[in-house]
Protein backbone atom coordinates (compact mmCIF):
# COMPACT_ATOMS: atom_id res chain seq x y z
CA UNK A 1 36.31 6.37 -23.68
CA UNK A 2 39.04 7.07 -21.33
CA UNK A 3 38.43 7.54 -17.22
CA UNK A 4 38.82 11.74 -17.63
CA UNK A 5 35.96 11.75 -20.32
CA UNK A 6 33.95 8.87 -18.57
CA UNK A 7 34.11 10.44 -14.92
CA UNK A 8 33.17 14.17 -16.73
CA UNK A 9 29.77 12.95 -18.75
CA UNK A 10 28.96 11.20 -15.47
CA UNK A 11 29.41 14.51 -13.46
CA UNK A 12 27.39 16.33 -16.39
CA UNK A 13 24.65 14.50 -16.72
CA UNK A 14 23.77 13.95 -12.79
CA UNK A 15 23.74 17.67 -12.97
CA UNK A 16 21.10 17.22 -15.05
CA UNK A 17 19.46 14.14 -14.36
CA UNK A 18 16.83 14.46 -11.84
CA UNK A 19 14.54 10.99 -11.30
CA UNK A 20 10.53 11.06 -11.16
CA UNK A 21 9.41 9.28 -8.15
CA UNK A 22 8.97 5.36 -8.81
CA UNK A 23 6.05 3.73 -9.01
CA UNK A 24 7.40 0.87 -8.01
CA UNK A 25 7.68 1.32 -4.66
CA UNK A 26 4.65 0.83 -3.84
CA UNK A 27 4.60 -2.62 -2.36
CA UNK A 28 3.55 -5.48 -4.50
CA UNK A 29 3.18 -8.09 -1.75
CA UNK A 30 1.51 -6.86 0.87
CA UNK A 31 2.40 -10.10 3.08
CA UNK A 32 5.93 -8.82 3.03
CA UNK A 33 4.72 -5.95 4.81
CA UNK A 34 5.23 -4.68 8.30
CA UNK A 35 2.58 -2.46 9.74
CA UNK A 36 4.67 -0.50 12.23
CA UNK A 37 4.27 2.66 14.55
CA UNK A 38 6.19 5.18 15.21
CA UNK A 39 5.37 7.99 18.59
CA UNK A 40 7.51 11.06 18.64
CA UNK A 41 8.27 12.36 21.99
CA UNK A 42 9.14 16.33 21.08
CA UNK A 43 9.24 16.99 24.56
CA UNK A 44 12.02 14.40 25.54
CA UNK A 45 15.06 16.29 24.36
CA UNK A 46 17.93 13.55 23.43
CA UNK A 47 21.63 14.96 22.75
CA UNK A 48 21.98 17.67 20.95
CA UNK A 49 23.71 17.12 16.61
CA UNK A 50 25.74 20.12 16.54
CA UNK A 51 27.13 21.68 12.87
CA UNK A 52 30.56 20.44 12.90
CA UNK A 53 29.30 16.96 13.55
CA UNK A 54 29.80 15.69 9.74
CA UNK A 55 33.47 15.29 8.88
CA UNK A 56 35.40 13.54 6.11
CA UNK A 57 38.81 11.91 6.92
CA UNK A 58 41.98 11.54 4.32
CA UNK A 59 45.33 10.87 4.60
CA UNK A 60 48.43 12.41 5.62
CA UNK A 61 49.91 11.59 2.32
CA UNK A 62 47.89 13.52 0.06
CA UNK A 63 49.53 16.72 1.59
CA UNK A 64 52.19 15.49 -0.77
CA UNK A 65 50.28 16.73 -3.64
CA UNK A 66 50.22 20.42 -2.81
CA UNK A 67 47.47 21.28 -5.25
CA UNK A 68 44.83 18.29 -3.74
CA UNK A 69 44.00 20.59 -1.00
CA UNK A 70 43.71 23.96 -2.53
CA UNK A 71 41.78 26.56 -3.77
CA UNK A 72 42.55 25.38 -7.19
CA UNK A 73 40.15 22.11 -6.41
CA UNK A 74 36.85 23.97 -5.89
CA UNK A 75 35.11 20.79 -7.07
CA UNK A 76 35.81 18.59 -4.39
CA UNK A 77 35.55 21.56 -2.51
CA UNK A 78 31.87 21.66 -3.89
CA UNK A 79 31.18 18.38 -2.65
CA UNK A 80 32.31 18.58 0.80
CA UNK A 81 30.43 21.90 1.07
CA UNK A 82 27.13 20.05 0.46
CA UNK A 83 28.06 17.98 3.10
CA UNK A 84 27.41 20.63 5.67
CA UNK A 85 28.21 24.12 5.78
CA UNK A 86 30.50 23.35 8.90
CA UNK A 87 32.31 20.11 9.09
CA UNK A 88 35.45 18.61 10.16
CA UNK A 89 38.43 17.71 7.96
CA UNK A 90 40.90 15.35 9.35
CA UNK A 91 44.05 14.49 7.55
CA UNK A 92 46.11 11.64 9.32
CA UNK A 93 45.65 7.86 9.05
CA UNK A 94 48.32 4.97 8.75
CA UNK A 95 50.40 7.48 6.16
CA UNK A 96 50.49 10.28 8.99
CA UNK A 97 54.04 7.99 10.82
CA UNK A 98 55.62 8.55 7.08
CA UNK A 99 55.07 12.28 6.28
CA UNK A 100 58.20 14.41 7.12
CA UNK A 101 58.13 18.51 7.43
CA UNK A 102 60.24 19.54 4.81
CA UNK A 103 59.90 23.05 4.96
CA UNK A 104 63.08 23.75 2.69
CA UNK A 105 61.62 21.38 -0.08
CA UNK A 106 59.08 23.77 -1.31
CA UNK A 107 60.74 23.99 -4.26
CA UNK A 108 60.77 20.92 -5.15
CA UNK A 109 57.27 19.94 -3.87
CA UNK A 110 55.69 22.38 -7.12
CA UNK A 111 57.21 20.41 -9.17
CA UNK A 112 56.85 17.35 -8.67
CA UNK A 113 53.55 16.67 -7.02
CA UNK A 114 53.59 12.90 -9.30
CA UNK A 115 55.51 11.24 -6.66
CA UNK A 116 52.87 10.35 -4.61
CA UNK A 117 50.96 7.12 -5.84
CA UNK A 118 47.30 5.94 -4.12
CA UNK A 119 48.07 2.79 -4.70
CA UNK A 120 51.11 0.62 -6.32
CA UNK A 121 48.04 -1.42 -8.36
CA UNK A 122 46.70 1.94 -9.57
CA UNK A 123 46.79 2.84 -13.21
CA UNK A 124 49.80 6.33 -13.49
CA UNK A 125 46.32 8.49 -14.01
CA UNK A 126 45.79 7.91 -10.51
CA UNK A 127 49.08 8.94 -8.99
CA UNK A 128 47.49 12.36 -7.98
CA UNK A 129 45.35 11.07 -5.44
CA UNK A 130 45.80 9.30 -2.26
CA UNK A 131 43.64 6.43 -1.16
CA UNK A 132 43.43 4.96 2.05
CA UNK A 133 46.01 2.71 3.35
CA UNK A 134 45.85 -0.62 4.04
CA UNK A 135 48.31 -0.60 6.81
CA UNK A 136 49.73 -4.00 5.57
CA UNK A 137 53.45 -2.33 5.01
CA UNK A 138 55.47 0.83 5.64
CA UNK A 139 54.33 3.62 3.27
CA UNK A 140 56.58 5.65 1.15
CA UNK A 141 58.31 8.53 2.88
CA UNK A 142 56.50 11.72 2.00
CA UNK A 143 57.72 15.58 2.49
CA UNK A 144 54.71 17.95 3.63
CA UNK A 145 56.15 21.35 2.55
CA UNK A 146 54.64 25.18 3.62
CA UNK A 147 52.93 25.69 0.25
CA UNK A 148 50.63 22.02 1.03
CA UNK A 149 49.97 23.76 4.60
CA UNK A 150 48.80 27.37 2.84
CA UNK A 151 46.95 25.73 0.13
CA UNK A 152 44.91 23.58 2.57
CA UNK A 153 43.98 26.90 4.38
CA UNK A 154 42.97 27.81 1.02
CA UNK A 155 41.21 24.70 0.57
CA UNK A 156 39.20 25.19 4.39
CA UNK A 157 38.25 28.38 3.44
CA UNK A 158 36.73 27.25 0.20
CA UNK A 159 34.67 24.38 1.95
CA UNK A 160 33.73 26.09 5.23
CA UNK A 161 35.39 23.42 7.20
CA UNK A 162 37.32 23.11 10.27
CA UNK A 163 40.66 20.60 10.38
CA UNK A 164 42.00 17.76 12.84
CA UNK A 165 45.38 17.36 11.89
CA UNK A 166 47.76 14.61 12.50
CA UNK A 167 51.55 14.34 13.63
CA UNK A 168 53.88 12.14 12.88
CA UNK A 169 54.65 10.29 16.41
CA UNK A 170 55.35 6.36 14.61
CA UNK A 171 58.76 7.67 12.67
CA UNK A 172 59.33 11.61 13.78
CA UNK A 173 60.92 13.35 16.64
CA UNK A 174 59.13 15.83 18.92
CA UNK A 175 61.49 18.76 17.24
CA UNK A 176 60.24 18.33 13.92
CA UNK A 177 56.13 17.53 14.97
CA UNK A 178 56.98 20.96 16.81
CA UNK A 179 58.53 22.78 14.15
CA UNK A 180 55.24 21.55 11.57
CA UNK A 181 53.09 22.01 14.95
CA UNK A 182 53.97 25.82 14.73
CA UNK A 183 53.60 26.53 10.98
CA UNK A 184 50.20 24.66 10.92
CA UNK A 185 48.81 26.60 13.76
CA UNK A 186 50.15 29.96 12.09
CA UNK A 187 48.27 29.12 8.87
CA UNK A 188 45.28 27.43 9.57
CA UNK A 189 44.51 29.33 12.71
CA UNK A 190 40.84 29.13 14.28
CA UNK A 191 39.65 26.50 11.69
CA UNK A 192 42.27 24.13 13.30
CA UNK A 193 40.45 21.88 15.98
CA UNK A 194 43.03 19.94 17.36
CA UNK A 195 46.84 18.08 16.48
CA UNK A 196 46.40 14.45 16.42
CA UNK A 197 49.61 12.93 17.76
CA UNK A 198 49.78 9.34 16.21
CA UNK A 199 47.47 7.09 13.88
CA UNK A 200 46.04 4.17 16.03
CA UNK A 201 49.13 3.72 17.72
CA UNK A 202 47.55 0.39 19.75
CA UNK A 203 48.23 -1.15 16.31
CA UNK A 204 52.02 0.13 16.05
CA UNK A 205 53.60 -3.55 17.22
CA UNK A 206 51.63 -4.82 14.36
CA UNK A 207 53.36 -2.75 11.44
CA UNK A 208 56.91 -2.85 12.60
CA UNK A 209 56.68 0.75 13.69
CA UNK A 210 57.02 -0.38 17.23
CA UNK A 211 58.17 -4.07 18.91
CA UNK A 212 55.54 -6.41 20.26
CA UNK A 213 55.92 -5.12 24.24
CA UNK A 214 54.49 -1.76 22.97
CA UNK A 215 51.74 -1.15 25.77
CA UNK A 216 50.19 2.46 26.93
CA UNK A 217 52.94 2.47 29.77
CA UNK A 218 54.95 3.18 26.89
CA UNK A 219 52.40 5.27 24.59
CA UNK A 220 51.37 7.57 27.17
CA UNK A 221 54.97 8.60 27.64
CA UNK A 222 55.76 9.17 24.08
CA UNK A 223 52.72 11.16 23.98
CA UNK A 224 53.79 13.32 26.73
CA UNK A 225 57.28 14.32 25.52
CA UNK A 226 55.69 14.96 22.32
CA UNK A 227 53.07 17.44 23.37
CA UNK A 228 55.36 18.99 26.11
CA UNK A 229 57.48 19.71 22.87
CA UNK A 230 54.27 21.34 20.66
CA UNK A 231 53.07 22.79 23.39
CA UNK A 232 56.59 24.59 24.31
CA UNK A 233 56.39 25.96 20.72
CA UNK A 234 52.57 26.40 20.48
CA UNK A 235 52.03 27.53 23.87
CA UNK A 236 48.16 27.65 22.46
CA UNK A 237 48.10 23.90 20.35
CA UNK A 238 45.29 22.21 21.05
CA UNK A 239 44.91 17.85 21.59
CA UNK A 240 42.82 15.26 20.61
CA UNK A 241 43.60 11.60 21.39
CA UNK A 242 44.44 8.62 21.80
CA UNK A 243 42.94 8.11 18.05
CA UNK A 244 43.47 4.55 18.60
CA UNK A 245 41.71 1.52 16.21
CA UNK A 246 38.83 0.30 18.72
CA UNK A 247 40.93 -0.23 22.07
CA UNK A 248 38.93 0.40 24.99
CA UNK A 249 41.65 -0.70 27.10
CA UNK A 250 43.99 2.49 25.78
CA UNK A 251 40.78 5.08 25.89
CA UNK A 252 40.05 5.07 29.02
CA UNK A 253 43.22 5.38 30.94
CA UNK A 254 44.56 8.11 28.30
CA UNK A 255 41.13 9.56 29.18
CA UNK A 256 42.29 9.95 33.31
CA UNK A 257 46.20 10.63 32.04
CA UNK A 258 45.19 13.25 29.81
CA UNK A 259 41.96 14.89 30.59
CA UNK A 260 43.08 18.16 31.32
CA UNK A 261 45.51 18.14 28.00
CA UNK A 262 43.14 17.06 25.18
CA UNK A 263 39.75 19.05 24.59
CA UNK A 264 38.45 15.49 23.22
CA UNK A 265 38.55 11.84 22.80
CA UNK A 266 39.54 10.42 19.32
CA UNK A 267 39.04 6.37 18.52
CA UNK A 268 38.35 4.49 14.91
CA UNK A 269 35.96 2.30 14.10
CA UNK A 270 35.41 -0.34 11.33
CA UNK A 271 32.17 -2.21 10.70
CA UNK A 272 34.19 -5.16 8.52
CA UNK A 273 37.32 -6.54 8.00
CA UNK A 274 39.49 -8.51 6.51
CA UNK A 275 38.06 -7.77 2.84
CA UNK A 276 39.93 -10.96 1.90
CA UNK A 277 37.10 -12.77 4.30
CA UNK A 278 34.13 -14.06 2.88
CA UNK A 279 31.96 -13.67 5.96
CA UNK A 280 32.32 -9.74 5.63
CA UNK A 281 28.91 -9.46 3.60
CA UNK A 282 26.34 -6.70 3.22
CA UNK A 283 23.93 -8.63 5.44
CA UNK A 284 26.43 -8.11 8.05
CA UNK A 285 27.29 -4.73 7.41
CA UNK A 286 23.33 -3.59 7.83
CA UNK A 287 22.94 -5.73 11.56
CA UNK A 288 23.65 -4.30 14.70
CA UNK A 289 27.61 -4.43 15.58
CA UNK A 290 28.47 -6.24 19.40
CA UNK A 291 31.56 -4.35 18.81
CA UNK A 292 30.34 -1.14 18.06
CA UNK A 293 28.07 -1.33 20.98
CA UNK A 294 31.25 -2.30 23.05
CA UNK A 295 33.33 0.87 21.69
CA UNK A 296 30.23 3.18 22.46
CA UNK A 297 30.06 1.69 26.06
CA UNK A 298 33.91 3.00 26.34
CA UNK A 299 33.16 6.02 24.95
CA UNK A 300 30.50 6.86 27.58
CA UNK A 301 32.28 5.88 30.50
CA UNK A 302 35.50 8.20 29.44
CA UNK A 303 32.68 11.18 29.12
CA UNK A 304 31.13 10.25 31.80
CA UNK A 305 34.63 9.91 33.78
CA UNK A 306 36.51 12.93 32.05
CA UNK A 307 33.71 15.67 30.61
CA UNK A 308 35.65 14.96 27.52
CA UNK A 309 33.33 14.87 24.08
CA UNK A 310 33.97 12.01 22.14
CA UNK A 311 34.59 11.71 17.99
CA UNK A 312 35.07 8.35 15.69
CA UNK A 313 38.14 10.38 13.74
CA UNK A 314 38.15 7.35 11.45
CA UNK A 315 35.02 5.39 10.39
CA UNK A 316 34.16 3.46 7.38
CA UNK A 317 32.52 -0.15 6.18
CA UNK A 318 35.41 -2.47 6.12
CA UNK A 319 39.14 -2.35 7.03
CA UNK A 320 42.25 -2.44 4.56
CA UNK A 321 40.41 -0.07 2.13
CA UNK A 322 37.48 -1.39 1.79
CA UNK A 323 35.25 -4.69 0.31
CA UNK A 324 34.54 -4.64 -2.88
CA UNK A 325 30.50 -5.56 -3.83
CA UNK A 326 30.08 -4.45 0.29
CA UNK A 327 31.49 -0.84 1.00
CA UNK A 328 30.82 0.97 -2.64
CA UNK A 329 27.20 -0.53 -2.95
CA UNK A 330 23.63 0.92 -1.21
CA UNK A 331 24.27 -0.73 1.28
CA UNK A 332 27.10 1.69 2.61
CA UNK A 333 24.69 4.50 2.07
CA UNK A 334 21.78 2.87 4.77
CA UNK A 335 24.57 1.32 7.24
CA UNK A 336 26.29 5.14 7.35
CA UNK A 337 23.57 7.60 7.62
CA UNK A 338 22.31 5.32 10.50
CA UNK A 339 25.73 5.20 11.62
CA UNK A 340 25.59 8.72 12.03
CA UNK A 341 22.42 8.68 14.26
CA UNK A 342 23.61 5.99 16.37
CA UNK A 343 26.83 8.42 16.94
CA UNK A 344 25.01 11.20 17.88
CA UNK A 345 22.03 8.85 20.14
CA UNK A 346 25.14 7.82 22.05
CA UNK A 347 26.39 10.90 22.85
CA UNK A 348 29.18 11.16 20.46
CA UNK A 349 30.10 15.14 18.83
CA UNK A 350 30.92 13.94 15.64
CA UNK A 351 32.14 11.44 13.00
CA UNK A 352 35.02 11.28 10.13
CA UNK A 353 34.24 8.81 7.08
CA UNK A 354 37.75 8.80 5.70
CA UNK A 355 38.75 7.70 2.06
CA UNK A 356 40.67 9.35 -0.96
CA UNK A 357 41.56 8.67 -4.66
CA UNK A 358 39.56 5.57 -5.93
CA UNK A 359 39.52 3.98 -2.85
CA UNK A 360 36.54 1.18 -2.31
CA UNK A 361 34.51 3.12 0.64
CA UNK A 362 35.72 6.52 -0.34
CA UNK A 363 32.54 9.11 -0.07
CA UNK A 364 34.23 11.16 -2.66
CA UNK A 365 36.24 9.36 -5.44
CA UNK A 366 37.88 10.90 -8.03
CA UNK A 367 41.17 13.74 -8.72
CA UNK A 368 41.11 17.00 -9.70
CA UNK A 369 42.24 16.72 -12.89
CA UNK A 370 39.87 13.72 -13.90
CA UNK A 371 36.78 14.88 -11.97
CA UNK A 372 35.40 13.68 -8.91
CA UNK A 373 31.97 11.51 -8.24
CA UNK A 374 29.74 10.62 -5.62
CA UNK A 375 29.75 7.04 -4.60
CA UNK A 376 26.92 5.05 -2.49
CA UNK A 377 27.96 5.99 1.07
CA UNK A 378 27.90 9.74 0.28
CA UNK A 379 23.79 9.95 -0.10
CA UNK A 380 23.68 8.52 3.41
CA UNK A 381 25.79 11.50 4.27
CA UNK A 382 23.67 13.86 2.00
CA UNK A 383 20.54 12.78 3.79
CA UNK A 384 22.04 13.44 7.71
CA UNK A 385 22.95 16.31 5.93
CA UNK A 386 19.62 18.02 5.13
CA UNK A 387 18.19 16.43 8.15
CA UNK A 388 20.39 19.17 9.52
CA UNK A 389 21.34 19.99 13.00
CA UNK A 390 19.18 19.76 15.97
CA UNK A 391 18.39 17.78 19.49
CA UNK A 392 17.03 14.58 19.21
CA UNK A 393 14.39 13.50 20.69
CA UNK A 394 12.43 9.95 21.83
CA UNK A 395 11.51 7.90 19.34
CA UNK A 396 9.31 4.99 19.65
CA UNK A 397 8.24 2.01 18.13
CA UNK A 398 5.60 -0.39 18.59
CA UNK A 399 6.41 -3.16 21.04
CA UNK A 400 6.21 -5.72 17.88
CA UNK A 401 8.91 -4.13 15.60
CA UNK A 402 11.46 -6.17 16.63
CA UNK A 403 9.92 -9.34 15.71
CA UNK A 404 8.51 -7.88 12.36
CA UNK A 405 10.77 -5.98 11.12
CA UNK A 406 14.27 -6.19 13.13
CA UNK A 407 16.35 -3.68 11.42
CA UNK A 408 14.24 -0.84 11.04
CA UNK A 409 15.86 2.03 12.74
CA UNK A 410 14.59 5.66 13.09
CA UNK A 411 15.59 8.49 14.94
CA UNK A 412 13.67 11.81 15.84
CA UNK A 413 14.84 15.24 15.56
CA UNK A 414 13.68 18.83 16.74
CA UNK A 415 15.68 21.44 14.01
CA UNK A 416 16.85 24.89 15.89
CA UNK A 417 13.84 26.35 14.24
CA UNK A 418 11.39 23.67 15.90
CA UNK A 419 10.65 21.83 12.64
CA UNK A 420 10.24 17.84 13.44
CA UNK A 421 11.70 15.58 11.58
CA UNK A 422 12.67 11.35 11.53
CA UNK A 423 15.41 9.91 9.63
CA UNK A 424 13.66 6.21 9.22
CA UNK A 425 16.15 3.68 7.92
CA UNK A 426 14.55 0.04 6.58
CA UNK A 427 17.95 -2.22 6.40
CA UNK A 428 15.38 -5.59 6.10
CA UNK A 429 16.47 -6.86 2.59
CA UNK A 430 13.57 -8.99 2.95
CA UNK A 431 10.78 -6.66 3.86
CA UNK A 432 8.48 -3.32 3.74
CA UNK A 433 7.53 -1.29 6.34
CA UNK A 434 4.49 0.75 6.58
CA UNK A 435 5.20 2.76 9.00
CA UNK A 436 2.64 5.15 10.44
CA UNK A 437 4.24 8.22 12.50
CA UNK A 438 3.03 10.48 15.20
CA UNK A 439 4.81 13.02 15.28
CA UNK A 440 3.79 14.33 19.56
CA UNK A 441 2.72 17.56 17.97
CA UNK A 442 0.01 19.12 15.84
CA UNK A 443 1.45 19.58 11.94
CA UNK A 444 -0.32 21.37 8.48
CA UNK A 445 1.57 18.70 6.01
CA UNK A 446 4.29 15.79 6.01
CA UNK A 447 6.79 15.34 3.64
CA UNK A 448 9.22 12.90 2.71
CA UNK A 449 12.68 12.21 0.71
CA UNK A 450 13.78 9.19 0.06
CA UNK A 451 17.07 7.52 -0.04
CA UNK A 452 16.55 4.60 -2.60
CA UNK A 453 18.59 2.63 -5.49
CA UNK A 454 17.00 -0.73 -7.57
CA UNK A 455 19.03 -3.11 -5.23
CA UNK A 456 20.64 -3.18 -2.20
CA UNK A 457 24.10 -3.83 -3.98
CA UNK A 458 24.13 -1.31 -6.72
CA UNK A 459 27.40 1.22 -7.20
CA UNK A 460 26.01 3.60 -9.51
CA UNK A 461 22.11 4.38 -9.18
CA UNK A 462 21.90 5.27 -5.90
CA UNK A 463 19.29 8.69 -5.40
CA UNK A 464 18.14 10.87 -2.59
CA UNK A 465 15.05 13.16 -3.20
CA UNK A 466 14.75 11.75 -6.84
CA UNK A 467 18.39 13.18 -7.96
CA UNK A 468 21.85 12.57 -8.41
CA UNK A 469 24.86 14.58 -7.07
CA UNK A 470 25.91 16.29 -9.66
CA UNK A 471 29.35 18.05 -10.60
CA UNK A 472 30.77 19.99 -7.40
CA UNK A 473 28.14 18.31 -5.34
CA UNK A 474 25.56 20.30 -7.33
CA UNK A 475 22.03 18.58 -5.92
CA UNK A 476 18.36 19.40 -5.00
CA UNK A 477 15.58 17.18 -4.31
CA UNK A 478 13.85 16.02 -7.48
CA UNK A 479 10.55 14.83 -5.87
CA UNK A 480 9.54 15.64 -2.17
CA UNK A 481 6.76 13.21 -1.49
CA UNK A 482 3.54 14.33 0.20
CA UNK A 483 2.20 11.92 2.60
CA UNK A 484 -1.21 11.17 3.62
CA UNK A 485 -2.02 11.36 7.47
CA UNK A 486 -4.24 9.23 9.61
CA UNK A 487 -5.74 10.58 12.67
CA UNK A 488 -2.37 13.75 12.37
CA UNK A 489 0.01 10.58 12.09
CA UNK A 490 1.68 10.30 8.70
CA UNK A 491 2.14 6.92 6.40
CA UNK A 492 4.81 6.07 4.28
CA UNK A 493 5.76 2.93 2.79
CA UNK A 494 9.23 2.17 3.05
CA UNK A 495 10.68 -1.25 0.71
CA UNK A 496 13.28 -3.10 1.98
CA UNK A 497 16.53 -1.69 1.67
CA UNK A 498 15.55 2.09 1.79
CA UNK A 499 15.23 4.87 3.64
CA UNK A 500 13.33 8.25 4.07
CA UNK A 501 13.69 11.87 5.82
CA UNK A 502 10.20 12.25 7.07
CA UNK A 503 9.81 16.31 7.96
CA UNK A 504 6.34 17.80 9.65
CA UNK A 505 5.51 21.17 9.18
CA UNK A 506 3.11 23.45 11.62
């Protein structure tokens, strides 16, 4: 069976497929258990998860394929859609310093959209999609034409989605990002967000694009001509920036340069990396980050110092693509939905998991002519997604969950219709949880959905709710679990390596 047929059966029968609760979670040891409480605080508002908060992230490349982005894919269109009705597209990444405007090659562009290959390794069936790049050489030189730019509005329309969209600073001049600048604002109009100016541009001594003096002396200048260019031209363009790889040390002082030019703050942020090192496990991936931590600290002091929101325009599990048996197993699907709530606990307005083509971490793998499929780290997304948006609000646990069961996470939410939720995320690969959960407020019934698969580093069998995504994201809960309530608290066992959307209704 060839990878067309293969990837549509798949796609059919998850349509289909919808999986009867398992038995066997119900815990089997119950010395592997931790008894743990939970006290929702509904009148402690936390920050507030806003629609556009969800957002996928590709590269610049794929414009190269006119027809990726366009109302002729309405099946990846169908996936992003269930994603949120209101997300955030960004196109950019290390391809962005390669992609030239070519308006006069439109012509050329429809027909020959196999030039652009995801990756030199990949099988020709693959040529039609971009994964991400590994940043370990220049990329091919790539035209962007008009018809790429008016099929993508095409393609935003379809999904619902608003677009970050990134300039070629590494390789271009501030004539031609001004000339692209202009067309890009004419055709995408209100659903464009903001022009991105560079792709982590703290790295740009490391890939040649730059020499090895490159500070943000230098950056910050090169930023300025460019968007005194755009902005000449596009007298209305909105910024976003630095969009650097994790530097704290370029945030904040392009956070006091440019506060009054960019409506917000733009840094990446990898869990992992190298793949190649052997350290870079899924026991890492699920434990708390000192670097992560670090970045958020930077984050809060440029809001804090500039009113500026903040977004991670580039996010995923491990660097250079991604780590095979780490980044498209379960285990991406717990470490990014909690991802997500840390994000939005710190204060951040919204996230970008990027990928493409077959790439390792990609949410969404696939092409449009061979079908597209949901991998791991997109049921994380899928349960943030029908958590839905809201304020959060205090969450507590018992003064002994940190000893008994350290990486159990959870995270309270108040809906805009007042409907109380808790996204409740058991990363112990070693434990259960019973966890017993007060939700601060009177409630009729509590219900649950889980986010499960057999083991903590399986690609194929993840579910959420009982069910698979299906063709063009086509899902809906299978089994919504009624729990039982002690004293108006609720119960539910959670194994190791699982989590639940816990929702109370009045």
């Amino acid at each position: 069976m060839n990878r067309r047929e293969f990837i549509r059966l798949s796609a059919t029968s998850a349509a289909a497929l919808q999986v009867p609760f398992n038995a066997s979670l119900a815990f089997a040891d119950e010395s592997a258990v931790a008894s743990i409480r939970l006290t929702l605080r509904p009148d402690r508002l936390g920050n507030k998860i806003g629609e556009d908060f969800t957002g996928l992230s590709y590269e610049s490349a794929q414009l190269g394929n006119p027809k990726f982005f366009s109302g002729e894919n309405p099946e990846l269109a169908g996936y992003i859609r269930q994603l949120g009705k209101s997300g955030v597209l960004r196109i950019g990444g290390n391809t962005s310093e390669y992609c030239y405007w070519k308006p006069g090659a439109e012509k050329a562009a429809r027909g020959n959209t196999e030039s652009i290959s995801a990756d030199k390794t990949n099988p020709v069936a693959f040529r039609l999609a971009v994964g991400p790049d590994k940043g370990l050489t220049a990329s091919a030189a790539v035209s962007i034409t008009p018809l790429a730019i008016r099929n993508l509005r095409d393609f935003l329309d379809a999904c619902g989605w608003k677009l970050i969209y990134g300039l070629n600073m590494g390789t271009g001049t501030p004539e031609a990002a001004a000339d692209e600048a202009a067309y890009v604002m004419d055709t995408i109009g209100a659903k464009l967000i903001a022009f991105q100016l560079c792709n982590e541009p703290d790295l740009f001594y490391r890939n040649k694009i730059r020499k090895s003096d490159y500070d943000f002396a230098q950056f910050a200048d090169e930023w300025q001509r460019f968007y005194q260019a755009i902005r000449a031209r596009v007298p209305k363009a909105a910024f976003a920036g630095p969009d650097t790889a994790y530097n704290n040390e370029w945030l904040v002082p392009f956070a006091r340069r440019f506060k009054d030019e960019a409506v917000f703050l733009s840094q990446h942020y990898y869990a992992e990396g190298p793949p190649t090192d052997p350290s870079m496990t899924i026991e890492r991936l699920l434990r708390p980050n000192p670097a992560l931590e670090a970045e958020f600290a930077g984050m809060r002091k440029t809001v804090q110092e500039s009113g500026l929101p903040f977004r991670l325009a580039e996010t995923n599990s491990c660097y250079r693509g991604g780590k095979l048996g780490v980044s498209d197993t379960f285990a991406s699907a717990l470490w990014a939905a909690d991802l997500m709530y840390q994000l939005a606990s710190a204060g951040g307005m919204g996230i970008n998991f990027h990928g493409g083509g077959y790439g390792v971490y990609t949410p969404i793998a696939g092409t449009r002519e061979d079908g597209f499929l949901a991998r791991p780290i997109y049921y994380g997304m899928l349960l943030f997604a029908q958590a839905g948006v809201g304020q959060l609000v205090e969450s507590n646990l018992g003064s002994d969950a940190g000893s008994q069961a350290p990486l159990l996470t959870v995270y309270g939410l108040r809906s805009d219709s007042g409907v109380i939720k808790a996204a409740v995320f058991n990363k112990n690969l070693d434990r259960g949880v019973r966890l017993t959960i007060d939700p601060g407020e009177r409630s009729q019934r509590a219900s649950a959905l889980r986010l499960h698969a057999p083991r903590i580093d399986d690609t194929t069998d993840a579910t959420f709710g009982g069910s698979v995504v299906g063709a063009s994201g086509a899902w809906s809960a299978a089994h919504e679990e009624k729990l039982s309530k002690e004293n108006g608290a609720a119960v539910i066992d959670l194994p190791a390596a699982s989590a639940a959307l816990v929702v109370f209704e009045r």
